[in-house]
Each structure stands twice: as C-alpha cells, then as structure tokens.
Protein backbone atom coordinates (compact mmCIF):
# COMPACT_ATOMS: atom_id res chain seq x y z
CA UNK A 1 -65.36 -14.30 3.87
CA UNK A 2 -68.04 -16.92 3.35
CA UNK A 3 -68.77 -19.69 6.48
CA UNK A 4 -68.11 -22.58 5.16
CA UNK A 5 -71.41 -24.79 5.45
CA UNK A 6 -71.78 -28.53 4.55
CA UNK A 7 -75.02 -30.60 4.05
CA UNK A 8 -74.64 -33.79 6.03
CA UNK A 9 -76.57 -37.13 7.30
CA UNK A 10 -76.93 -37.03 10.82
CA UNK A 11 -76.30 -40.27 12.44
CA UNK A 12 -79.38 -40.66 14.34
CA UNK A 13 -81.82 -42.37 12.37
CA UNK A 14 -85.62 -41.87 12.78
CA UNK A 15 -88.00 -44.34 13.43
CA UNK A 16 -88.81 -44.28 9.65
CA UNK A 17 -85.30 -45.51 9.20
CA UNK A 18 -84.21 -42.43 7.58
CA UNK A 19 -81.44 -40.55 8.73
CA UNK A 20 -82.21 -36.79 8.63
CA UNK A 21 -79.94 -34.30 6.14
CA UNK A 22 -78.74 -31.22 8.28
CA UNK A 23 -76.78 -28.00 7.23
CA UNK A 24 -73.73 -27.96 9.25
CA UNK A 25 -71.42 -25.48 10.35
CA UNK A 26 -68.77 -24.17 13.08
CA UNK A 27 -69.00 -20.77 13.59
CA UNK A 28 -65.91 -20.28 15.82
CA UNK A 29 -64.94 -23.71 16.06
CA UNK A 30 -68.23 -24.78 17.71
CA UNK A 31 -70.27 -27.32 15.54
CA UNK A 32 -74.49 -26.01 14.97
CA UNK A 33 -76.60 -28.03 13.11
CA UNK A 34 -80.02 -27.61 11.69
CA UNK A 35 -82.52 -29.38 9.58
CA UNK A 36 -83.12 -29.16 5.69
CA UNK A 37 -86.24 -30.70 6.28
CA UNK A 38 -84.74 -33.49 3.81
CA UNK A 39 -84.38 -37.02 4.99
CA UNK A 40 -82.47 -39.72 3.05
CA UNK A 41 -81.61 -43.85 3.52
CA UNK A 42 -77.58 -44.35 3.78
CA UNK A 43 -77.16 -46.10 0.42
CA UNK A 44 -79.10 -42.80 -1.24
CA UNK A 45 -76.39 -40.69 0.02
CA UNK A 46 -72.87 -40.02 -0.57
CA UNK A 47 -71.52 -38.83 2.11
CA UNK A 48 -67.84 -37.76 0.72
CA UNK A 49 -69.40 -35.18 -1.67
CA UNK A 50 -72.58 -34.14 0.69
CA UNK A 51 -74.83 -34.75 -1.88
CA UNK A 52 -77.77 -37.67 -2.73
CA UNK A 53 -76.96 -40.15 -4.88
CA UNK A 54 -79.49 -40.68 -8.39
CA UNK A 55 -81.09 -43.51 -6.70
CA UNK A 56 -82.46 -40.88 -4.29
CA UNK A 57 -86.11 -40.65 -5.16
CA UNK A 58 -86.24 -36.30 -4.66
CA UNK A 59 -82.47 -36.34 -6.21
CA UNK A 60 -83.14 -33.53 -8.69
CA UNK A 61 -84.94 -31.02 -6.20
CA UNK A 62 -82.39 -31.50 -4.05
CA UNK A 63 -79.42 -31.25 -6.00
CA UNK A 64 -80.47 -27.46 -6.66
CA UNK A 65 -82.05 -26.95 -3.13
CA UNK A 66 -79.37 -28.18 -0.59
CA UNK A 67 -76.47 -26.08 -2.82
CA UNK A 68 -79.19 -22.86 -2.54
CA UNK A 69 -79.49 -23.65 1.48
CA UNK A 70 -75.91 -23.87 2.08
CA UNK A 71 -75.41 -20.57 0.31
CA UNK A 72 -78.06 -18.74 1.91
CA UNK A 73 -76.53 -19.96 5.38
CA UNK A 74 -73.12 -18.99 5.02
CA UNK A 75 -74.53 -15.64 3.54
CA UNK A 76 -76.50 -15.33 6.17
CA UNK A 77 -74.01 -15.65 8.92
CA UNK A 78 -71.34 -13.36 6.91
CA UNK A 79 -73.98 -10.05 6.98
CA UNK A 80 -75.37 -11.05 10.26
CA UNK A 81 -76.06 -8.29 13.51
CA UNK A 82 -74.31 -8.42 16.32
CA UNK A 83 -76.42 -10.11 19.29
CA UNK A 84 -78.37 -12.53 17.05
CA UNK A 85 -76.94 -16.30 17.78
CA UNK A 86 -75.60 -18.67 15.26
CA UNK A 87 -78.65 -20.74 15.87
CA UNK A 88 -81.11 -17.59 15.07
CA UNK A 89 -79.18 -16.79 11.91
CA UNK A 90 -79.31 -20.37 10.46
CA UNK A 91 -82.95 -20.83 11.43
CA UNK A 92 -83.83 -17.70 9.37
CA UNK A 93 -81.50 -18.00 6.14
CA UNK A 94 -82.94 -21.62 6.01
CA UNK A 95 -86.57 -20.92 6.26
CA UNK A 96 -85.99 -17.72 4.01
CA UNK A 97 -84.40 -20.28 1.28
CA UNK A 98 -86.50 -22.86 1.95
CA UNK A 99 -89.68 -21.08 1.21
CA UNK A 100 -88.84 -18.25 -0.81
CA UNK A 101 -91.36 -17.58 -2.79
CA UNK A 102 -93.00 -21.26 -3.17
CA UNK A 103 -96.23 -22.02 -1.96
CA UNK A 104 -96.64 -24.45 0.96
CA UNK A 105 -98.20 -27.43 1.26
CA UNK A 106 -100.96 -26.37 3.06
CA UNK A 107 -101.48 -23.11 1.74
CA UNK A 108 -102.04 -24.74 -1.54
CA UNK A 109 -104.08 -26.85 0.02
CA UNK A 110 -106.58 -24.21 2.10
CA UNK A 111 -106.17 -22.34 -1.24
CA UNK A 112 -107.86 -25.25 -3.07
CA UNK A 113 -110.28 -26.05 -0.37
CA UNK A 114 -111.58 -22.44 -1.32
CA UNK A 115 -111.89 -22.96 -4.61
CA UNK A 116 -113.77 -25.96 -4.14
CA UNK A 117 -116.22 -24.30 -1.72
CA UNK A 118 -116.68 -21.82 -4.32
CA UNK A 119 -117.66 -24.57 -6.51
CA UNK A 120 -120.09 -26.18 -4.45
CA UNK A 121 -118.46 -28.81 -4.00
CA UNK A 122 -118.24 -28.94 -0.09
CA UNK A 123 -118.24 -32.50 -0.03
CA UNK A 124 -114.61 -32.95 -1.25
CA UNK A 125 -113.42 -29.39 0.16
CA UNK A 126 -114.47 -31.07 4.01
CA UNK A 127 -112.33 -33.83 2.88
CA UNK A 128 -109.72 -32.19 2.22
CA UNK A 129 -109.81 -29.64 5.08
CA UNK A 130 -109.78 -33.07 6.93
CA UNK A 131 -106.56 -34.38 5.08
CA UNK A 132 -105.15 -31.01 5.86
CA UNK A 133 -105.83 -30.86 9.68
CA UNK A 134 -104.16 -34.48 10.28
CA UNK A 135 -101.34 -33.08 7.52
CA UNK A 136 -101.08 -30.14 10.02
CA UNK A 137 -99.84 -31.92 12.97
CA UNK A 138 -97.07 -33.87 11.32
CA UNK A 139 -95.20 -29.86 11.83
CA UNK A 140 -92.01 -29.67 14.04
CA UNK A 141 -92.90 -27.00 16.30
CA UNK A 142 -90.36 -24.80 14.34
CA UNK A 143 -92.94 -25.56 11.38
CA UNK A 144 -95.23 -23.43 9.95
CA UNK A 145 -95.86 -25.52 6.44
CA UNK A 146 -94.39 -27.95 4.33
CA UNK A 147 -92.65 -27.68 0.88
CA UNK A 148 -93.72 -30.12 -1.67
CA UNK A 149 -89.96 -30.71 -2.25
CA UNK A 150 -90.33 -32.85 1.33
CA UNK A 151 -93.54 -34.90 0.44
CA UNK A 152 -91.44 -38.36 -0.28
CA UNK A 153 -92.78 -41.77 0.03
CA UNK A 154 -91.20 -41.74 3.24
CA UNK A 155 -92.87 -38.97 4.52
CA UNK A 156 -96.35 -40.25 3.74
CA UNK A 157 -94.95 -44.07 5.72
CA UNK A 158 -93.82 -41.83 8.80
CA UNK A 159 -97.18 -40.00 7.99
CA UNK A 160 -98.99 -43.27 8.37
CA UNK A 161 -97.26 -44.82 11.47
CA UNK A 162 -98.24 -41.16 13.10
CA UNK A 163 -101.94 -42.18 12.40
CA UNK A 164 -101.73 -45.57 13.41
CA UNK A 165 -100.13 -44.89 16.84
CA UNK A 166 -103.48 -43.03 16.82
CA UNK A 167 -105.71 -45.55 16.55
CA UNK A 168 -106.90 -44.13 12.78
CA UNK A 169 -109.10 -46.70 11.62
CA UNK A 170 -107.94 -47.96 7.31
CA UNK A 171 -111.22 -45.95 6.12
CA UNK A 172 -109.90 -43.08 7.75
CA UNK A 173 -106.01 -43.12 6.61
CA UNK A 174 -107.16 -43.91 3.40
CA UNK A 175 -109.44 -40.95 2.87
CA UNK A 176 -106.60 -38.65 4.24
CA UNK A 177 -103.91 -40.17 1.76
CA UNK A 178 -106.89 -40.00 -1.39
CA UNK A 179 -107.67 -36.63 -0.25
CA UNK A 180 -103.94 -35.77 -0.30
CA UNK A 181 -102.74 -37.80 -3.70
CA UNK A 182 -105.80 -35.48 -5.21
CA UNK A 183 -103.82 -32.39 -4.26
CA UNK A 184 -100.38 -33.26 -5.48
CA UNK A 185 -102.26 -33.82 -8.66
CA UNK A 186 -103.92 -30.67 -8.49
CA UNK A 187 -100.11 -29.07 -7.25
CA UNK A 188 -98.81 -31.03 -10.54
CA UNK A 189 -100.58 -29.52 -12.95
CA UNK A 190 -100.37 -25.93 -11.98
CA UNK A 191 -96.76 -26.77 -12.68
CA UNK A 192 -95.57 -25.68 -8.60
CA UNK A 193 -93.76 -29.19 -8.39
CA UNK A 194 -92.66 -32.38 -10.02
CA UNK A 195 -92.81 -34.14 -6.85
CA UNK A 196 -95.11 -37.61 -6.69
CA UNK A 197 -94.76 -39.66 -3.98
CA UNK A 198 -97.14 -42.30 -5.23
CA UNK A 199 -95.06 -43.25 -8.57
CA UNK A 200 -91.64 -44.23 -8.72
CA UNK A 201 -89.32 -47.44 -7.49
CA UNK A 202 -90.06 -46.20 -4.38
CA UNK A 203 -93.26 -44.65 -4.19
CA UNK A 204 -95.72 -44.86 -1.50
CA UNK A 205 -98.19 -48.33 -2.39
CA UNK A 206 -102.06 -46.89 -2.30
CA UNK A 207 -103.26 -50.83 -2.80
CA UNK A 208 -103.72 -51.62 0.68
CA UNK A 209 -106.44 -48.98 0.61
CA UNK A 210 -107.93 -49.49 -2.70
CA UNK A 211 -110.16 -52.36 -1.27
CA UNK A 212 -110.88 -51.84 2.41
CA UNK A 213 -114.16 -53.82 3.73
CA UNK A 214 -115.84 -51.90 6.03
CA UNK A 215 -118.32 -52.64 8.18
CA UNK A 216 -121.75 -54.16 6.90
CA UNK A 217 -124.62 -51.17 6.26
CA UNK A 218 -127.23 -52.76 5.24
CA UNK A 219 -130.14 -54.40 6.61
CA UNK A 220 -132.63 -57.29 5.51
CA UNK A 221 -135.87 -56.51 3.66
CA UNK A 222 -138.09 -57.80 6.46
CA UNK A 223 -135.99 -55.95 9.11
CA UNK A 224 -136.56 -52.74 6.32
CA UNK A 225 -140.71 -53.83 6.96
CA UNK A 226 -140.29 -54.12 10.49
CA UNK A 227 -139.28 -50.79 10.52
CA UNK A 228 -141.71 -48.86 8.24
CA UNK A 229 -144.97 -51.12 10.28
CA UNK A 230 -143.94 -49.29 13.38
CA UNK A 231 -146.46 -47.23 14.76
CA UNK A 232 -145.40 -43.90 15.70
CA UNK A 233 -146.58 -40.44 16.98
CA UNK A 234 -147.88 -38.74 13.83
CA UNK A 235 -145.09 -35.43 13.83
CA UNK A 236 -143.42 -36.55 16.01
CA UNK A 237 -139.27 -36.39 15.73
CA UNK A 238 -139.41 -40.12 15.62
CA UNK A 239 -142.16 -40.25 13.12
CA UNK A 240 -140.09 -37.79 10.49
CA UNK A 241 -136.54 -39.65 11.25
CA UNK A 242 -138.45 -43.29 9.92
CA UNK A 243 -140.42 -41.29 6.95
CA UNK A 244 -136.85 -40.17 6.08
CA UNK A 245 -135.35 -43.28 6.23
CA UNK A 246 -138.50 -45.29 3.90
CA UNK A 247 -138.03 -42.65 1.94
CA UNK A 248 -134.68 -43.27 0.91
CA UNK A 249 -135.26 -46.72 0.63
CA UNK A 250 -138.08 -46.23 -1.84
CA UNK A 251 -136.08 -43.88 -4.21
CA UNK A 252 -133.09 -45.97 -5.23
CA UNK A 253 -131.20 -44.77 -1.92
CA UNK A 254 -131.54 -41.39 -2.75
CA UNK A 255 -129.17 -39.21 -0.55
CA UNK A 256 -130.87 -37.11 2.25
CA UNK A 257 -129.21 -34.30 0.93
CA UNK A 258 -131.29 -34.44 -2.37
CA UNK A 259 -134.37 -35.30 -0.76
CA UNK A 260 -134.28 -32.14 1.73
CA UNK A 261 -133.86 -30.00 -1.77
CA UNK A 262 -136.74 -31.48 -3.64
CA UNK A 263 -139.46 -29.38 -4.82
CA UNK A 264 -143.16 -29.65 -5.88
CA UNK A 265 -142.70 -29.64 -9.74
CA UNK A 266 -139.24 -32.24 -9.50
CA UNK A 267 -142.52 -34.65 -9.24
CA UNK A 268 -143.22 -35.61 -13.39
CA UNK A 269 -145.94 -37.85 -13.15
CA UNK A 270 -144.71 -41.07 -11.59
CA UNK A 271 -141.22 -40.10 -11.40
CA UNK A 272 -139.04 -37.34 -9.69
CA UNK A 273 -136.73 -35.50 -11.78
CA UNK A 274 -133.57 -34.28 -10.02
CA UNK A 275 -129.96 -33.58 -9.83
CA UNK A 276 -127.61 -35.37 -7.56
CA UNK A 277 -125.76 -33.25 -5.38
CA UNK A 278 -122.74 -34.94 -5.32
CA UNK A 279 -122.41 -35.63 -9.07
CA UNK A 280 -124.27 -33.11 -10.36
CA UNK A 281 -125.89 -36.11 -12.21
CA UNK A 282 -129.87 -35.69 -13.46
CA UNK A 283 -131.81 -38.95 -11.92
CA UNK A 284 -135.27 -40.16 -13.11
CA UNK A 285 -136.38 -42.23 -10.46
CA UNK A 286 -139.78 -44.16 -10.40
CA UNK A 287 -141.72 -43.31 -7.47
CA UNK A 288 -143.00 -46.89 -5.45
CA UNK A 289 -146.12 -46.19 -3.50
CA UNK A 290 -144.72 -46.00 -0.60
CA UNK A 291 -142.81 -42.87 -1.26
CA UNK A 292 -145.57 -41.73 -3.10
CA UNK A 293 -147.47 -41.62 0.44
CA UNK A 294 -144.60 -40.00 2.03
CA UNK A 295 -144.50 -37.36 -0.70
CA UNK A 296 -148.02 -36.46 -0.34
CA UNK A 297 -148.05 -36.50 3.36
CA UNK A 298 -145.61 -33.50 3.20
CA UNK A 299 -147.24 -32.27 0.18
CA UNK A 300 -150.59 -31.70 1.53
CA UNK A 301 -148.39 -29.70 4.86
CA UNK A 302 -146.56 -27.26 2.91
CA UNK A 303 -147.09 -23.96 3.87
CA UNK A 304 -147.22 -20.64 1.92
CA UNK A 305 -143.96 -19.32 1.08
CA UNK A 306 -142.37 -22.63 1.69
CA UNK A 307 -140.50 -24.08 -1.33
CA UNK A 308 -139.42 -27.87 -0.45
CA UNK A 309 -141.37 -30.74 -0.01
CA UNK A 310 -139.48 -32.09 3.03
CA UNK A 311 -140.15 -28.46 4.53
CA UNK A 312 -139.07 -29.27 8.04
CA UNK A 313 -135.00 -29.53 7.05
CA UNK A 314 -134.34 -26.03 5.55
CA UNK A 315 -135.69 -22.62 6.53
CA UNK A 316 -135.61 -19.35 4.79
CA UNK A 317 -131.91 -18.29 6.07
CA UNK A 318 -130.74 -21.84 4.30
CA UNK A 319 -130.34 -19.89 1.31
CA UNK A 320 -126.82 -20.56 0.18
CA UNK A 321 -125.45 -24.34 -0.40
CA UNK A 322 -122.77 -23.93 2.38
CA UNK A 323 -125.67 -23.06 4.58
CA UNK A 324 -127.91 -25.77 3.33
CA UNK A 325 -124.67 -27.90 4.35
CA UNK A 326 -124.23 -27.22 7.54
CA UNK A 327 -128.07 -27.84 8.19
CA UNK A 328 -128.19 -31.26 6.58
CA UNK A 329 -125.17 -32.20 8.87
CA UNK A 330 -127.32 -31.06 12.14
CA UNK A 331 -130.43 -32.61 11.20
CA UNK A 332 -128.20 -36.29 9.88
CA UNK A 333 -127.02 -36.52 13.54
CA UNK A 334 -130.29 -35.94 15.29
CA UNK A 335 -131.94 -38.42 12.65
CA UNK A 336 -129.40 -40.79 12.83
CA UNK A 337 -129.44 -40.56 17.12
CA UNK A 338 -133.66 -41.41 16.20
CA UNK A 339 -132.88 -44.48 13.87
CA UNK A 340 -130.65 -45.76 16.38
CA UNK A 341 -133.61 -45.59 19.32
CA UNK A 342 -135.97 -47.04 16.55
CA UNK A 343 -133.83 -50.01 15.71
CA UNK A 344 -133.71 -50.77 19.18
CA UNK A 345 -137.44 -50.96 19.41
CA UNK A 346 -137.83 -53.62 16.45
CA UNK A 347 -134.59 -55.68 17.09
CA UNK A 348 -132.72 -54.29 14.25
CA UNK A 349 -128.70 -54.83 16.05
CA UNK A 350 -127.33 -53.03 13.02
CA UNK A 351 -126.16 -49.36 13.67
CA UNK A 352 -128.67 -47.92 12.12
CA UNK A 353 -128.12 -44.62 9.87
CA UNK A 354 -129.55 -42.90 6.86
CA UNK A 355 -126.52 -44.28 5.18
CA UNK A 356 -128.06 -47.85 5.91
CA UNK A 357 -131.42 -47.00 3.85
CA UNK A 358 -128.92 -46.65 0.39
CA UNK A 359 -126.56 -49.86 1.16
CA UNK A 360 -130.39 -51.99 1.72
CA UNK A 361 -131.76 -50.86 -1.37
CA UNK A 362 -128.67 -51.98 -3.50
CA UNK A 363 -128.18 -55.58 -1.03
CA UNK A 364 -132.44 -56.10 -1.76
CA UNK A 365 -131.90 -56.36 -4.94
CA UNK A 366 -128.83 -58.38 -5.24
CA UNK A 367 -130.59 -60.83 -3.17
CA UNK A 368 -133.37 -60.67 -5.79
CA UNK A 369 -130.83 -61.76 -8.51
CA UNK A 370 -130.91 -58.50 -9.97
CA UNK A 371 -127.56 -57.96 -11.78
CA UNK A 372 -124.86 -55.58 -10.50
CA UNK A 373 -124.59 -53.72 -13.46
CA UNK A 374 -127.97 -52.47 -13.54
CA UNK A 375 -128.28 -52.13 -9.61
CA UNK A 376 -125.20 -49.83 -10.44
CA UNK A 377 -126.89 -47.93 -12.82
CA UNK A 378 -130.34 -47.46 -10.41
CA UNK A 379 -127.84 -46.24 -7.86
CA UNK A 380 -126.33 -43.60 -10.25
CA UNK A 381 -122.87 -44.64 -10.04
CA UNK A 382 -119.95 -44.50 -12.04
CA UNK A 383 -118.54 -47.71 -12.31
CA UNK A 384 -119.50 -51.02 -11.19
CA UNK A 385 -116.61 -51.37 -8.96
CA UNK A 386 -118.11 -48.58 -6.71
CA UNK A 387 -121.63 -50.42 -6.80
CA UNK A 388 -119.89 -53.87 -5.24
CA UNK A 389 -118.46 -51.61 -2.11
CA UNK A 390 -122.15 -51.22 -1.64
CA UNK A 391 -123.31 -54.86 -1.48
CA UNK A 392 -123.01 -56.96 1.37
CA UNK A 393 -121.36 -60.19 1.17
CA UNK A 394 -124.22 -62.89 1.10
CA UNK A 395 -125.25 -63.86 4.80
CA UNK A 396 -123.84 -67.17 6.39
CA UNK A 397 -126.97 -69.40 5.86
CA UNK A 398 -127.16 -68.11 2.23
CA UNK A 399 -124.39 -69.22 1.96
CA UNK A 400 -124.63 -72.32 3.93
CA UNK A 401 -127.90 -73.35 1.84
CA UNK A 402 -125.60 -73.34 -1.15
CA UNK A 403 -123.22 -75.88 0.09
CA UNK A 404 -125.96 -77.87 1.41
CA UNK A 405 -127.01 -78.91 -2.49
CA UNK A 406 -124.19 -80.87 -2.94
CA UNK A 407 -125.71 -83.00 -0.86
C-alpha cells in the first residue's frame, strides 16, 4: 500500500518572505519532511487542497511537478530496502523526480558557455561562467544544480540580497542577472522550459540596472598630452604601456585586443582596415599622426617570422583565440599596473587603465561639440544609448560657466 504523502507550506518563512513547500509524510507515525525546492507567498497557496493557487507565478509547472514528487515518494518508500532511513528514501525519490531527465540549470549553462567558446566568443562565455560561479553558491549543500522550474522572481530577489550581503557592487549584480536573463532566453527557445522570471505580474524588475552610472573613465585632453610628452626609457615596459595607451586614443578607442592582432597589410593607405573582435564589425579608421608614429616605430622592429605589428603581445604558441585571450588578459594587468605608476608621475588622480584611453576619445569630442550620434558611429557602436554610457557628465566648472551667463 502506497504512503500517503502531502505537499505542504512549512511555517517558517525565509528571509525572502516565502514560506518553503515541503513533501510530507509519517512513516510510522513519525512526521519527515523534505524540500521540493518550491517556495510560495501564503495568499499563492491553498493550503486545504496542497496545491498553489493560479495567482502563483510557476502555477502550471507545479501543478504537474508536486503531484509527480508526491508519487515518486510514496513509491519510493513502498519498494524501499531494509536499512535505508525514511530520510534516505525521500531524499532519493525526490531528486530522482526532480531531475529526471531535465537538464539543470547549470549544466545548460556550462553547456552554452562551450558553445560560445567554440564560437569565439570568449567575451560573453567569461561572463557567463561568471554568472554561473555566483549562481553556483546559491546550492543547499544537498544541491548539486537547479531546475529551471525553481528560477522565480523570488529566487533571483533572494539571489540578489545573497550578493548584496556580499558587498557586490550594481555593475557587478547587474552583469550576473544580464548574463543569466541571456540564458533563460537561450533555455526558452530550445523549448527545455517556459519559465521567465523577468515577465509576468510578478516578475523580477531589471530597471534598476538598466542605467547604472559608474565611475568616471575618462580623462581631459591636456591630462591625455601630459601623458604622451612624458619622456620615457625607449623599450622600456613603461615606454610600451604609454605607446599602448596613445595608441588607443588615436584610433577611435580602438580595443587593445584589436590592436595586439593587427597586421602589416590592415594598414590601406591612411587608414587601418580591421575587424572588431567583439562585434565582428569591419572598422575603417583614419590614422592621426600620432599613431602613425607609433605604427612605424613597431613597424620598422618587426622581426622575420613575426606577423603583428604590436609584436611584443603575442608569440608563436598564441595561435588559437582562447590562447590569444588569455595573453591579452596578462599583458592588460601588467599595462594597466604601468598606467597607474605613469599617472602618478604627471598628476593624472584618475585610475588610469587602457579602458580610460576609449571613454577620453568619445568625452574629447563631446567637449568639442561633436554630436553623439556620430561620436557613436566613430566608436562602432550599436546604438546611441550605449555611446552616452561612454561620455562623462560635463565637469563642474563647465557647468558652472554655463550658469554664470545668466548673469
């Protein structure tokens, strides 16, 4: 005869304020309880009939999940061995229904952060191996994944109190919860849920994070001339961080990424020809004479059998594009450790990184009055929206000088 099991709401309530839906039964007479892994407010639940109500935002999934748990339970306990305890038995007929033959959150997501690397692009599979690591520790330690039939918009708000309690700065949460909206899209479309936390009466509000400020990353022209007037140690580490750095600054911001990769013939008379790493975008940028000086300097170096300009970055065994990854993100944190001794030398207080040269380039020229449109274009972007994170609000005394013409 089948043990009768019952879903119920347990009446301690989380610091979510969600009360936690648990299988419950009483194997001779004593009462066990265990998790569904399902979580539910008290008006979302009737409790006479053990079941969510329709305002319950996962009430379909869980209509046919909780009735397939309770089953797989009381089978479970029915054709159990001798010497295994209640407790054992309900763990394993709950994980065995509750995964079955689904694929996990984070499988599906290390599944799709291979397929990305396979792709090339690296730069979203890191942020998603990122999303997936902080995903990681929000397992029970009787965890080993997640079903997507658990990611509710409460899940991602007890998600996001975990990272705050931290100390996880807004850029950071937000490129966790982007990172994992992405792969519930992704998860949608192969058809292995329904679920979307981010839709809904309920859902989980991505606003806050649409617009974060961060910190300003750019740096005044003169500071910028300051900077390249500097006389340094011809090859030495110092003198290749700054050429770096003017470089970038001279080529629309280009990333150093793209710069290590460029090659003799990209150079097409006063332009260079090339394709953006990131966007797989072809540029056509104007060379300035000062990166034309640059360019030749390393020109007139390059040795036999070498193929980039820039030759110093990649060697022969950076043959492969997760290789040439890796590299770049060695040689960005010992250039970025050299801009940060050189600002120091020229009174620039602005943490300065190779990030900084792209954010200047875009900020000089919307103090020129050039329009943001067309700075948006030079930069290669997408939208115009992405090209105003880049500029820095106008300084105090610009700002200051304005007011004063009312006067």
């Amino acid at each position: 005869m089948l043990q009768q099991v019952k879903s119920i709401l347990q009446k301690k309530k989380r610091a979510t304020g969600l009360y936690p839906i648990m299988l419950r039964i009483r194997p001779e007479g004593k009462e066990q309880l265990i998790s569904t892994g399902f979580t539910s407010k008290l008006t979302d639940w009737d409790q006479k009939k053990g079941r969510p109500k329709k305002s319950h935002p996962l009430f379909e999934e869980m209509m046919l999940k909780l009735p397939e748990l309770e089953l797989s339970v009381a089978k479970g306990l029915t054709n159990s061995q001798t010497g295994q305890s209640s407790r054992q038995i309900l763990e394993k007929a709950v994980n065995k229904a509750s995964t079955g033959s689904q694929t996990g959150v984070l499988e599906y997501t290390r599944e799709t952060i291979k397929r990305l690397k396979a792709e090339n692009r690296h730069g979203y599979a890191n942020a998603f191996r990122g999303m997936e690591l902080s995903l990681e520790k929000q397992l029970t330690k009787r965890q080993t994944d997640f079903q997507f039939s658990q990611l509710s918009p409460q899940f991602i708000r007890a998600w996001e109190s975990s990272l705050r309690q931290k100390g996880c700065k807004d850029t950071t949460i937000s490129a966790y919860f982007r990172a994992f909206r992405t792969m519930i899209g992704y998860a949608r479309l192969e058809k292995l849920t329904t679920v979307n936390p981010f839709s809904g009466e309920d859902k989980f509000n991505m606003s806050p994070y649409g617009s974060i400020k961060t910190a300003k990353r750019a740096i005044e022209r003169d500071k910028i001339e300051l900077l390249h007037q500097l006389e340094l140690e011809e090859d030495s580490p110092e003198f290749h961080a700054r050429n770096f750095f003017m470089f970038s600054f001279f080529t629309r911001g280009m990333n150093l990424i793209d710069i290590a990769r460029l090659e003799p013939k990209q150079k097409v008379g006063d332009y260079l020809e090339y394709r953006r790493a990131k966007t797989h975008q072809w540029q056509r940028v104007f060379m300035l004479d000062p990166a034309k000086d640059i360019w030749n300097y390393y020109l007139e170096r390059m040795k036999k059998g070498q193929q980039t300009v820039f030759w110093f970055i990649f060697w022969p065994r950076h043959n492969t594009p997760e290789l040439q990854r890796t590299r770049m993100q060695t040689v960005l944190k010992q250039i970025n450790k050299l801009l940060r001794k050189l600002a120091s030398q020229v009174g620039i207080e602005t943490h300065l990184t190779t990030y900084v040269a792209r954010h200047s380039f875009a900020s000089s020229l919307k103090h020129l009055g050039i329009p943001t449109d067309q700075i948006s274009e030079l930069l290669g972007h997408d939208s115009v929206e992405t090209t105003r994170i880049y500029l820095e609000s106008f300084s105090d005394e610009t700002l200051n000088e304005a007011v004063r013409k009312l006067l």
